[in-house]
C-alpha atoms as a PDB file:
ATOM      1  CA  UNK A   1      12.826  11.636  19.403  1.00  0.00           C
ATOM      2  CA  UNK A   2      15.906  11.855  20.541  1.00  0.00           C
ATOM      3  CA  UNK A   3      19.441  10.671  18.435  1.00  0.00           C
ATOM      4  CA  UNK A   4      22.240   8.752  20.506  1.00  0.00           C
ATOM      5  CA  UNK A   5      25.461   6.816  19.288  1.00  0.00           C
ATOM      6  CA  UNK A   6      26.183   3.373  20.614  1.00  0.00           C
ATOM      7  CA  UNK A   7      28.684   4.264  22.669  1.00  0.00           C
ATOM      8  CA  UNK A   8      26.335   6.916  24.769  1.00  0.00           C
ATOM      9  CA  UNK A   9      23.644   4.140  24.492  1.00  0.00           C
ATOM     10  CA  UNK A  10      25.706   1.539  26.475  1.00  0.00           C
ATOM     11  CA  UNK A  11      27.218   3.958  28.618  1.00  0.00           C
ATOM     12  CA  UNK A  12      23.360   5.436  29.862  1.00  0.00           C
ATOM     13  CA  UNK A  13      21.632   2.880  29.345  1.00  0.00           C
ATOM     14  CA  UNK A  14      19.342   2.769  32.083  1.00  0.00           C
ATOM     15  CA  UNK A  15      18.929   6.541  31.828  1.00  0.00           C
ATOM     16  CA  UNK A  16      17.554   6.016  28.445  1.00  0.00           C
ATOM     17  CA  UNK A  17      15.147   3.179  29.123  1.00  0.00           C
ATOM     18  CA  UNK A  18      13.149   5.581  31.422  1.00  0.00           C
ATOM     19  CA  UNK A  19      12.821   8.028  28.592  1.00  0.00           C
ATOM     20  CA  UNK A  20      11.479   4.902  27.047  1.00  0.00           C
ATOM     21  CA  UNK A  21       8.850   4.224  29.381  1.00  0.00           C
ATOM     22  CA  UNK A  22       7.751   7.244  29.349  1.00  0.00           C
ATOM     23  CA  UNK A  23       6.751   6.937  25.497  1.00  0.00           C
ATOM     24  CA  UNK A  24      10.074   9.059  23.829  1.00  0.00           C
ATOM     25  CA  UNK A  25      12.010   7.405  20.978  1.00  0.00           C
ATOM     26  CA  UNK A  26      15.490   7.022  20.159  1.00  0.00           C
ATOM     27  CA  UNK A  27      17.453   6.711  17.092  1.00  0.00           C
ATOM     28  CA  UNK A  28      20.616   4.616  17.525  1.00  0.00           C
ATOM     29  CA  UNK A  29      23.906   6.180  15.488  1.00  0.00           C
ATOM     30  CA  UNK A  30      26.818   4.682  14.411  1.00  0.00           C
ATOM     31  CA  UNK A  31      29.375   7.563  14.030  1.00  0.00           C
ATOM     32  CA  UNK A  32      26.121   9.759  13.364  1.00  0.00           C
ATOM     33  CA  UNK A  33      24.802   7.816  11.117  1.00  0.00           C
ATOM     34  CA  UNK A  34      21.261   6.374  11.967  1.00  0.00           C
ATOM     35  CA  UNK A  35      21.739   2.365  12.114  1.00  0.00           C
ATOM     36  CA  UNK A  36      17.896   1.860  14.188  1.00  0.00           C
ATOM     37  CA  UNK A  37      14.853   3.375  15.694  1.00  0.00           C
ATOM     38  CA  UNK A  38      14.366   1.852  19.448  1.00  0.00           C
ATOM     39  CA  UNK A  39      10.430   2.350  20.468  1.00  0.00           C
ATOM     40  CA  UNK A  40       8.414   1.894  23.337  1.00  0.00           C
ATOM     41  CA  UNK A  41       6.120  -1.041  23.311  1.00  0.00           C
ATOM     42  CA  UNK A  42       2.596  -0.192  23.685  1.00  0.00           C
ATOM     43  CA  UNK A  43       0.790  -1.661  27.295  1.00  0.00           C
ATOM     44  CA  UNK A  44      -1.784  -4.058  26.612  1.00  0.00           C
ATOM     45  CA  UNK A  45      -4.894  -3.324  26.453  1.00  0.00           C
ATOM     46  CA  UNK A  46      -6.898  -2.839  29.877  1.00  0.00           C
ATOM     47  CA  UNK A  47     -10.318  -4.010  28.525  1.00  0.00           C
ATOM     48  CA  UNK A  48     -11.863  -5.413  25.908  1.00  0.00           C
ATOM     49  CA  UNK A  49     -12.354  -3.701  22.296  1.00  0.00           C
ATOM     50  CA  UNK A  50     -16.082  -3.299  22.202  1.00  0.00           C
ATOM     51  CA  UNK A  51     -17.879  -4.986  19.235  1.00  0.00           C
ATOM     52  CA  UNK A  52     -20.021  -3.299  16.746  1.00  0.00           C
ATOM     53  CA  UNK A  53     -18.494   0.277  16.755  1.00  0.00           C
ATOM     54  CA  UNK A  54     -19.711   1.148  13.120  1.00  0.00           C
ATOM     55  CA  UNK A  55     -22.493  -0.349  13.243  1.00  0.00           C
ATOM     56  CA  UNK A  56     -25.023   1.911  10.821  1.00  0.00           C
ATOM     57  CA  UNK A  57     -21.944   3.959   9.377  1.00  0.00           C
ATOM     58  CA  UNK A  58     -22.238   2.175   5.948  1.00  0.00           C
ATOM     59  CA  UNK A  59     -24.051  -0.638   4.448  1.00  0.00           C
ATOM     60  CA  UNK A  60     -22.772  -3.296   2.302  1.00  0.00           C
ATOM     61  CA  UNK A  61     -24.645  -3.516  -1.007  1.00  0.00           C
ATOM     62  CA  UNK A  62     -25.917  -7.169  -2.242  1.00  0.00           C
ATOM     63  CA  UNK A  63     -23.470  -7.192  -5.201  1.00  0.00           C
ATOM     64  CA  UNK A  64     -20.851  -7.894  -2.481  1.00  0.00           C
ATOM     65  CA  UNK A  65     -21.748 -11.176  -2.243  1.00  0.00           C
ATOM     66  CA  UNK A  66     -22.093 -12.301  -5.462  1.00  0.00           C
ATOM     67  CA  UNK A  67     -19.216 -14.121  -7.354  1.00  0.00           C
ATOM     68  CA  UNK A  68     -16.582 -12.693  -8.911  1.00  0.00           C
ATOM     69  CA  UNK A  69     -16.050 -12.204 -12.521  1.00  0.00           C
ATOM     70  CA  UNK A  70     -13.717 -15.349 -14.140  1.00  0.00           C
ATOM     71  CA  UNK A  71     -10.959 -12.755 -15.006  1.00  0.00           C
ATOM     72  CA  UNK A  72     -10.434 -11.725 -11.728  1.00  0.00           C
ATOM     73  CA  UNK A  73     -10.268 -15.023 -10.509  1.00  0.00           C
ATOM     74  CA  UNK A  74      -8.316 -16.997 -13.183  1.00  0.00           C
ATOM     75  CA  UNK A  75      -5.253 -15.402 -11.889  1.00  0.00           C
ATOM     76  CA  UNK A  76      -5.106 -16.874  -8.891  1.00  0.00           C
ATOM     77  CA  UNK A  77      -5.222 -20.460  -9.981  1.00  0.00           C
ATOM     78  CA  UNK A  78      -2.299 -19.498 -12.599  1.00  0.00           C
ATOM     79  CA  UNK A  79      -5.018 -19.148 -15.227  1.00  0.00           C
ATOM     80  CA  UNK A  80      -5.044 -16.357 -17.748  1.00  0.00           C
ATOM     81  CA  UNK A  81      -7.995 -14.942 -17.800  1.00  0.00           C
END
């Protein structure tokens, strides 16, 4: 991470939107005083995310399913419970 002031920014900028590609971030300064973080964006993805990744890592017990209890619910239709 690297701190620049506006001024340097404008005057470089094409210097400092390599360092960008190549994954390095900069903090922008106004008279030394951070003002906002400038990141790379991350590529898109090549392939697809493969499905079922944790599959067997934990189970999800029956009482998941079941309803939940009034005074958790109440709340949310501006009931109190």
């Amino acid at each position: 991470m690297i701190k620049i002031n506006i001024h340097e920014a404008k005057t470089h900028l094409s210097r400092y939107l390599d360092r960008l590609a190549k994954g390095e971030t900069i903090v922008l300064c106004k008279r030394n005083v951070p003002v906002a973080e400038i990141r790379p964006i991350r590529p898109d993805r090549k392939s697809r995310r493969p499905v079922g990744l944790a599959k067997g890592k934990f189970k999800v017990p029956p009482e998941f399913f079941e309803p939940l209890p009034a005074e958790i619910v109440a709340p949310f239709y501006g009931e109190d419970p």
